[in-house]
C-alpha atoms as a PDB file:
ATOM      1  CA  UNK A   1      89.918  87.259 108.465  1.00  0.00           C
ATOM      2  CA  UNK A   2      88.948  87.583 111.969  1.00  0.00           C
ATOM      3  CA  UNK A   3      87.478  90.994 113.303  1.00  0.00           C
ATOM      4  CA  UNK A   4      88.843  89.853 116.785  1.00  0.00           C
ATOM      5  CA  UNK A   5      92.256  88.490 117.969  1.00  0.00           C
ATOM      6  CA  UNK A   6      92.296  86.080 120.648  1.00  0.00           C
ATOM      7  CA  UNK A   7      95.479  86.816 123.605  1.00  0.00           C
ATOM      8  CA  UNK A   8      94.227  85.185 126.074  1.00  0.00           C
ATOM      9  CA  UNK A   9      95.697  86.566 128.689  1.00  0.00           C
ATOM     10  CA  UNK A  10      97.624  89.575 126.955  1.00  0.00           C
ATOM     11  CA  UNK A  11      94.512  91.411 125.927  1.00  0.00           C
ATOM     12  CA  UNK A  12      91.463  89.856 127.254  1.00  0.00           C
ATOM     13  CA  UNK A  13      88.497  91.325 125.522  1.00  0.00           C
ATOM     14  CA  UNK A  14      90.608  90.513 122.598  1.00  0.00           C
ATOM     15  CA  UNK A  15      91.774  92.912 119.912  1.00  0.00           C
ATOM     16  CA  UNK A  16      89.964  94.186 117.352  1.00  0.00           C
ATOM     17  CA  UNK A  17      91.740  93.380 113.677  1.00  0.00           C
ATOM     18  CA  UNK A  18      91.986  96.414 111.312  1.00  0.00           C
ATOM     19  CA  UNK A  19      90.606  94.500 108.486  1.00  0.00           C
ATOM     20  CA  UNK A  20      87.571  93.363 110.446  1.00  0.00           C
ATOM     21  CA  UNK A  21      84.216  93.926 110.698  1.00  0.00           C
ATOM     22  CA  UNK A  22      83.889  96.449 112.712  1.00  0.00           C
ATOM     23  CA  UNK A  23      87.267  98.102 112.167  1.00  0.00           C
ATOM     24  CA  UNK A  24      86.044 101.474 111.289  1.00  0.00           C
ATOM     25  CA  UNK A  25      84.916 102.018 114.378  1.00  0.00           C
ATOM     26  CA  UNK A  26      87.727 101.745 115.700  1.00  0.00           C
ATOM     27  CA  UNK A  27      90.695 102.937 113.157  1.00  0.00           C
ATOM     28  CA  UNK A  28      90.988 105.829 110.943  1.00  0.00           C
ATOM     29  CA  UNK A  29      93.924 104.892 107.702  1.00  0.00           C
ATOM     30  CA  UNK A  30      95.918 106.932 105.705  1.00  0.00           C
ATOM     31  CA  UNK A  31      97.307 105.498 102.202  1.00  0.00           C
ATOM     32  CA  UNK A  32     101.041 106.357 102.506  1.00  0.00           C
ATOM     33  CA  UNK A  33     102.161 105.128  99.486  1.00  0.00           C
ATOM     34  CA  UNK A  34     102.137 102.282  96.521  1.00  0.00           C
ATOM     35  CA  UNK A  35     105.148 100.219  95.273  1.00  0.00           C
ATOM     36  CA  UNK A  36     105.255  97.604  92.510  1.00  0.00           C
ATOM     37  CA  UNK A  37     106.438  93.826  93.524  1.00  0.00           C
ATOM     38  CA  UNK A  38     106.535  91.151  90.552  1.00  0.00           C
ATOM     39  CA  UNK A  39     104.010  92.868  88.611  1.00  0.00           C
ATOM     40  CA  UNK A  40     101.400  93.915  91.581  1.00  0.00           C
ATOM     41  CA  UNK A  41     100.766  97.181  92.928  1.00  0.00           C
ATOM     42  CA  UNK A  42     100.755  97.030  96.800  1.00  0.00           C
ATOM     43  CA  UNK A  43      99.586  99.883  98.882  1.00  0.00           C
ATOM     44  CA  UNK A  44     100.890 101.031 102.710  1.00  0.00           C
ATOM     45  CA  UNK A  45      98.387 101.652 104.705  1.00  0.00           C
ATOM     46  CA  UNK A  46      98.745 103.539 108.314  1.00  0.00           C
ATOM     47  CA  UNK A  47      96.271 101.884 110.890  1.00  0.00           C
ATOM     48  CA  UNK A  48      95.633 104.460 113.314  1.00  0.00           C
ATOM     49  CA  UNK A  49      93.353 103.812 116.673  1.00  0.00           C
ATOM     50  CA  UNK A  50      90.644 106.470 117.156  1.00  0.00           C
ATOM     51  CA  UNK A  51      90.723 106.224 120.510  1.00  0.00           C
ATOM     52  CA  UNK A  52      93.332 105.617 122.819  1.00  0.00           C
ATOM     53  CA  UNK A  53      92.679 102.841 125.269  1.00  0.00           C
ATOM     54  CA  UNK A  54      90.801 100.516 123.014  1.00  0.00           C
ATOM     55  CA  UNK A  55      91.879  96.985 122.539  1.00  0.00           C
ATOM     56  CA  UNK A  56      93.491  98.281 118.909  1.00  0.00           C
ATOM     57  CA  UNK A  57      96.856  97.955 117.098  1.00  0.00           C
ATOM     58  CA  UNK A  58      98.686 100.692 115.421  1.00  0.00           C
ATOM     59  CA  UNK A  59     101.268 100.105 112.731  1.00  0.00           C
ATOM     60  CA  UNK A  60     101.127  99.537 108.984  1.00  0.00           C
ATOM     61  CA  UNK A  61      99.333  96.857 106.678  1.00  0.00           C
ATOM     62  CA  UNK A  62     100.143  96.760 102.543  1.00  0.00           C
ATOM     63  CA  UNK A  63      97.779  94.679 101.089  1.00  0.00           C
ATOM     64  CA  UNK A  64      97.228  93.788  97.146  1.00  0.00           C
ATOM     65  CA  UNK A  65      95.704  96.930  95.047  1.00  0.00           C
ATOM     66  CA  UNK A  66      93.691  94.110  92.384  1.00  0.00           C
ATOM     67  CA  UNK A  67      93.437  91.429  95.126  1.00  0.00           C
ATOM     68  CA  UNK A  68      92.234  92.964  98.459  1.00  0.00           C
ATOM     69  CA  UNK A  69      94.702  90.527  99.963  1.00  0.00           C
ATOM     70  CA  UNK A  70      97.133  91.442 102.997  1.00  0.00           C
ATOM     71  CA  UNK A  71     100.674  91.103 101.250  1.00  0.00           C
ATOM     72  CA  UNK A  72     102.334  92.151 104.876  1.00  0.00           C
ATOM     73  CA  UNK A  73     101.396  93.407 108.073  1.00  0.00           C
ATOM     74  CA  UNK A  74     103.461  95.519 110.761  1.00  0.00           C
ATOM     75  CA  UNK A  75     101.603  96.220 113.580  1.00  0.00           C
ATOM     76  CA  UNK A  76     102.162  96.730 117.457  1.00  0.00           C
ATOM     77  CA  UNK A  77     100.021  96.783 120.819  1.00  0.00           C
ATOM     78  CA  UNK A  78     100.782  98.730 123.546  1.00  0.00           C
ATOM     79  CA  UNK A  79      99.462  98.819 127.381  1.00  0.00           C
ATOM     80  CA  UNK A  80      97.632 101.970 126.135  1.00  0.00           C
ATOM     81  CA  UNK A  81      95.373  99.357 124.393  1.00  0.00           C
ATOM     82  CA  UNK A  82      94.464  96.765 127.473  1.00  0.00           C
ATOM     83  CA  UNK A  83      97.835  94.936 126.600  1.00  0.00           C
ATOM     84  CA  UNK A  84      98.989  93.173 130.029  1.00  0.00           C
ATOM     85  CA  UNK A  85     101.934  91.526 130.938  1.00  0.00           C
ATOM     86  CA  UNK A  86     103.998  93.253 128.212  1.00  0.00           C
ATOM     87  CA  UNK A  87     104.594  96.692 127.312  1.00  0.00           C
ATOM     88  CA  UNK A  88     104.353  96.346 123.973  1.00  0.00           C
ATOM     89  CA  UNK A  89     104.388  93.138 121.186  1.00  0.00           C
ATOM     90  CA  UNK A  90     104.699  93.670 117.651  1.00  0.00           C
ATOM     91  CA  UNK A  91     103.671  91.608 114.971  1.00  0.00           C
ATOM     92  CA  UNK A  92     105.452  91.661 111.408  1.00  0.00           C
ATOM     93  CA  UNK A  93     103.735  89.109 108.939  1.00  0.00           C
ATOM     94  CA  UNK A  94     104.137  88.510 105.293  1.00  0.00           C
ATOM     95  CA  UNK A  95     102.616  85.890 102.888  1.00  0.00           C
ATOM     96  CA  UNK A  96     103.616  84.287  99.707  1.00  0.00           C
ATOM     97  CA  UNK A  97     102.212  82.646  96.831  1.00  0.00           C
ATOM     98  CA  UNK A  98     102.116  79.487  96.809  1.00  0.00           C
ATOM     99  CA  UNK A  99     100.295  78.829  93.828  1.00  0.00           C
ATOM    100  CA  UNK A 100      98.130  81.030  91.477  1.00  0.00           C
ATOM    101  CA  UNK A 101      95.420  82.428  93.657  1.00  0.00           C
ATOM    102  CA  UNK A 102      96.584  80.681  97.192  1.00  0.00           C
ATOM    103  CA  UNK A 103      99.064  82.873  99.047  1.00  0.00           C
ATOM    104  CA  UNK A 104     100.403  81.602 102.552  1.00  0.00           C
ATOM    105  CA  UNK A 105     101.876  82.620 105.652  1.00  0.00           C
ATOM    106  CA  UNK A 106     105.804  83.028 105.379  1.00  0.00           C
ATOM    107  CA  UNK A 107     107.396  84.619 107.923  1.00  0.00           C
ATOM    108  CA  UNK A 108     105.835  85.529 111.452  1.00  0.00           C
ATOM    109  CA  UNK A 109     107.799  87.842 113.477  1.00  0.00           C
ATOM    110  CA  UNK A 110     106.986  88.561 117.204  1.00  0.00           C
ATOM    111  CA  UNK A 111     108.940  90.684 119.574  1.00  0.00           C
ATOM    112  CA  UNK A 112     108.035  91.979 123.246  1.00  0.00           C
ATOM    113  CA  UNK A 113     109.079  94.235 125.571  1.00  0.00           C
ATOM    114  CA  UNK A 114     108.678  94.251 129.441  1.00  0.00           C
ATOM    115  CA  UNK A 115     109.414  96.181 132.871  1.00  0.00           C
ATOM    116  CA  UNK A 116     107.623  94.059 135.155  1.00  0.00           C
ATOM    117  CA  UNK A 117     108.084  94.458 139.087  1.00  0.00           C
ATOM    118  CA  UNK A 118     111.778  96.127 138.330  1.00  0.00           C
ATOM    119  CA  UNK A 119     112.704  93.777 135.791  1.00  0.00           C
ATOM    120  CA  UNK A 120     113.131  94.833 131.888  1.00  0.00           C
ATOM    121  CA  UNK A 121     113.189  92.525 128.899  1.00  0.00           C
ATOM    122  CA  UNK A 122     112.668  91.836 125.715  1.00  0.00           C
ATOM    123  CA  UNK A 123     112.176  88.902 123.221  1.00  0.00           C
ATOM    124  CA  UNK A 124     111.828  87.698 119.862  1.00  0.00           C
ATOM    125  CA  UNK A 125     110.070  84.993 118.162  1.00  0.00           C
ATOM    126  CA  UNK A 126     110.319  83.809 114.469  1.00  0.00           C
ATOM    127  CA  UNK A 127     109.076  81.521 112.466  1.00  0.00           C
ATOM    128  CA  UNK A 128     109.584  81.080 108.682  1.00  0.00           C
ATOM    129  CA  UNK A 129     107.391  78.604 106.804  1.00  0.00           C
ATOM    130  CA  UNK A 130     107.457  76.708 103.808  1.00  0.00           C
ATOM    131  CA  UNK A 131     107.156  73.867 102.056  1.00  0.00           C
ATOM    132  CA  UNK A 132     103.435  73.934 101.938  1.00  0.00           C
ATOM    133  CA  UNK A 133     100.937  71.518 100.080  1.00  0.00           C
ATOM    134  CA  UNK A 134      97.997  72.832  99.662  1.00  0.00           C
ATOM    135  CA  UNK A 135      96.451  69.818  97.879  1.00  0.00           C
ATOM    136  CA  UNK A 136      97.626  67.095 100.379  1.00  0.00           C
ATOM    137  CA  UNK A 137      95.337  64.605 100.579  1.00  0.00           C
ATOM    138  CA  UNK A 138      94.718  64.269 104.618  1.00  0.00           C
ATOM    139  CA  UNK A 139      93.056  61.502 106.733  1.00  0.00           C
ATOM    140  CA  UNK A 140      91.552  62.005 110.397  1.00  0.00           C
ATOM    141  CA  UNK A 141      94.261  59.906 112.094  1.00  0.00           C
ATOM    142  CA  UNK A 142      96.939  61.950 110.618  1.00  0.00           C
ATOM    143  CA  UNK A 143      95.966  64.754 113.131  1.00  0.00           C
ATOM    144  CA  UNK A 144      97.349  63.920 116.721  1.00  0.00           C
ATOM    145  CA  UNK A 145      96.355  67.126 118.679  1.00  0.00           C
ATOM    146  CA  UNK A 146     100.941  67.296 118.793  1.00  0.00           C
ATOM    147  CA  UNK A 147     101.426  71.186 118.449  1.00  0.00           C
ATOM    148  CA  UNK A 148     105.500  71.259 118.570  1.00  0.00           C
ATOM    149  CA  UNK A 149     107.754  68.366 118.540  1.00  0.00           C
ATOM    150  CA  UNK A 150     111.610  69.156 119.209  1.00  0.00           C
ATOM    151  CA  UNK A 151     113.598  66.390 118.181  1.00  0.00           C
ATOM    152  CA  UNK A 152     116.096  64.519 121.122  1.00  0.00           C
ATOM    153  CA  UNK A 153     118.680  64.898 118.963  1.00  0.00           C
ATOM    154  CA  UNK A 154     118.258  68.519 118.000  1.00  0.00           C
ATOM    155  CA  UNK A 155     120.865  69.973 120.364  1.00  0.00           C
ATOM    156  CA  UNK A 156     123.035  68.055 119.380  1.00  0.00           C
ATOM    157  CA  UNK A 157     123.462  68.775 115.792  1.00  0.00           C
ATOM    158  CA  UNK A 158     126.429  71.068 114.735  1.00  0.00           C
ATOM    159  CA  UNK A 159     126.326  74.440 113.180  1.00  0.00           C
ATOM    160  CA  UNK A 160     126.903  73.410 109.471  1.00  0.00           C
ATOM    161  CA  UNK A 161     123.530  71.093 109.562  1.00  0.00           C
ATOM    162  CA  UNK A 162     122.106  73.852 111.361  1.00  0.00           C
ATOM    163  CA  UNK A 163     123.338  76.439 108.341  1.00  0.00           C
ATOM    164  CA  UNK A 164     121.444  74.104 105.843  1.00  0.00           C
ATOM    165  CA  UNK A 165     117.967  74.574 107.306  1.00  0.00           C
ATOM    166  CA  UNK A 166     117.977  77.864 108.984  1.00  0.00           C
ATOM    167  CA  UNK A 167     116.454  80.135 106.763  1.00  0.00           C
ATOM    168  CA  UNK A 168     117.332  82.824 109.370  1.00  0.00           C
ATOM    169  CA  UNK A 169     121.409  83.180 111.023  1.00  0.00           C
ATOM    170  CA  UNK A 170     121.439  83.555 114.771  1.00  0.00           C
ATOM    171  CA  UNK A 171     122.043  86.955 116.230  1.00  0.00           C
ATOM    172  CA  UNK A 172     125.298  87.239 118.060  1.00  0.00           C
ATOM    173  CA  UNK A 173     123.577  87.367 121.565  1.00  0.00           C
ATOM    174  CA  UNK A 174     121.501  84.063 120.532  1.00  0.00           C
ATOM    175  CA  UNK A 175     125.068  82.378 119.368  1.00  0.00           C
ATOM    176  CA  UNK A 176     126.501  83.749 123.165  1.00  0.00           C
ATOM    177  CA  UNK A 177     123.386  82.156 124.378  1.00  0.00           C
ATOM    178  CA  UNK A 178     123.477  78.610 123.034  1.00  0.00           C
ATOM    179  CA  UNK A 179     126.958  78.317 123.786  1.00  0.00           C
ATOM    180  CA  UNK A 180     126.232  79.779 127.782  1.00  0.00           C
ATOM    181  CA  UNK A 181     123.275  77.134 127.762  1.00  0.00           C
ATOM    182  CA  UNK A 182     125.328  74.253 126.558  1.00  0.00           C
ATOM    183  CA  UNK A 183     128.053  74.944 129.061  1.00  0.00           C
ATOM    184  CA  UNK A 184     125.523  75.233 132.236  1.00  0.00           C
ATOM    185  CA  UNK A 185     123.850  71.845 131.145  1.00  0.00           C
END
């Protein structure tokens, strides 16, 4: 775990994670409750900033009673706490197990708000993973420095080969949206 948070530009002193470090100087936490999932007691966990402008996030972790490990995390950031840019980004994680002992990221869920210079908006990014290999046998040239690749052909897929792989449906207004895009290209 990192005890700081790199967003570059967002927050640039970085923000301070509430399992860091340092963390209780900067958060108090209040156990809100326990539930049971396959066997393992999780606990909710309020984050809560002790002071108001630091680079902090507020929200909610649950994390593993026997383990210590974060099961999920719901936190947001706010231009109380040095966020720029945006007025506020929230970040919803949870992690699976993969194998006995190795859990992994599953879902990542981002979304912003803005009001910049009269205009208001908002966003979300998602990404599910899975698949993972956690004993793949890897050699240097397999790395290429490639961060996201979107296939040529990717657009031009239909719906049902999109339903296979989509762990997540569209929203209505992302549906509208493809279809707007598609029309103006």
């Amino acid at each position: 775990y990192q005890s700081r948070l790199t967003l570059d530009e967002l927050v640039p002193r970085g923000v301070i994670s509430p399992i860091g470090e340092n963390a209780l100087f900067y958060y108090r936490y209040r156990l809100e409750g326990t539930f049971v999932e396959d066997g393992e007691t999780v606990n909710r966990i309020a984050v809560i900033p002790r002071r108001k402008n630091d680079p902090v996030f507020e929200g909610t972790v649950f994390i593993s009673d026997d383990t210590w490990r974060l099961h999920s995390a719901d936190l947001f950031i706010t231009r109380d706490h040095q966020l720029r840019f945006l007025d506020t980004i929230r970040f919803r994680n949870t992690w699976m197990k993969v194998e006995e002992g190795c859990w992994m990221p599953f879902s990542n869920h981002f979304r912003f708000t803005f009001d910049l210079f009269g205009f208001k908006g908002a966003g979300d990014i998602l990404g599910i993973f899975d698949k993972y290999d956690v004993h793949a046998t890897l050699k240097p040239d397999d790395f290429t420095g490639e961060v996201l690749k979107v296939e040529a052909t990717s657009n031009k897929k239909d719906s049902v080969y999109w339903d296979q792989f989509r762990p997540v449906p569209l929203t209505t207004e992302e549906q509208r949206d493809y279809v707007r895009s598609d029309s103006v290209r």
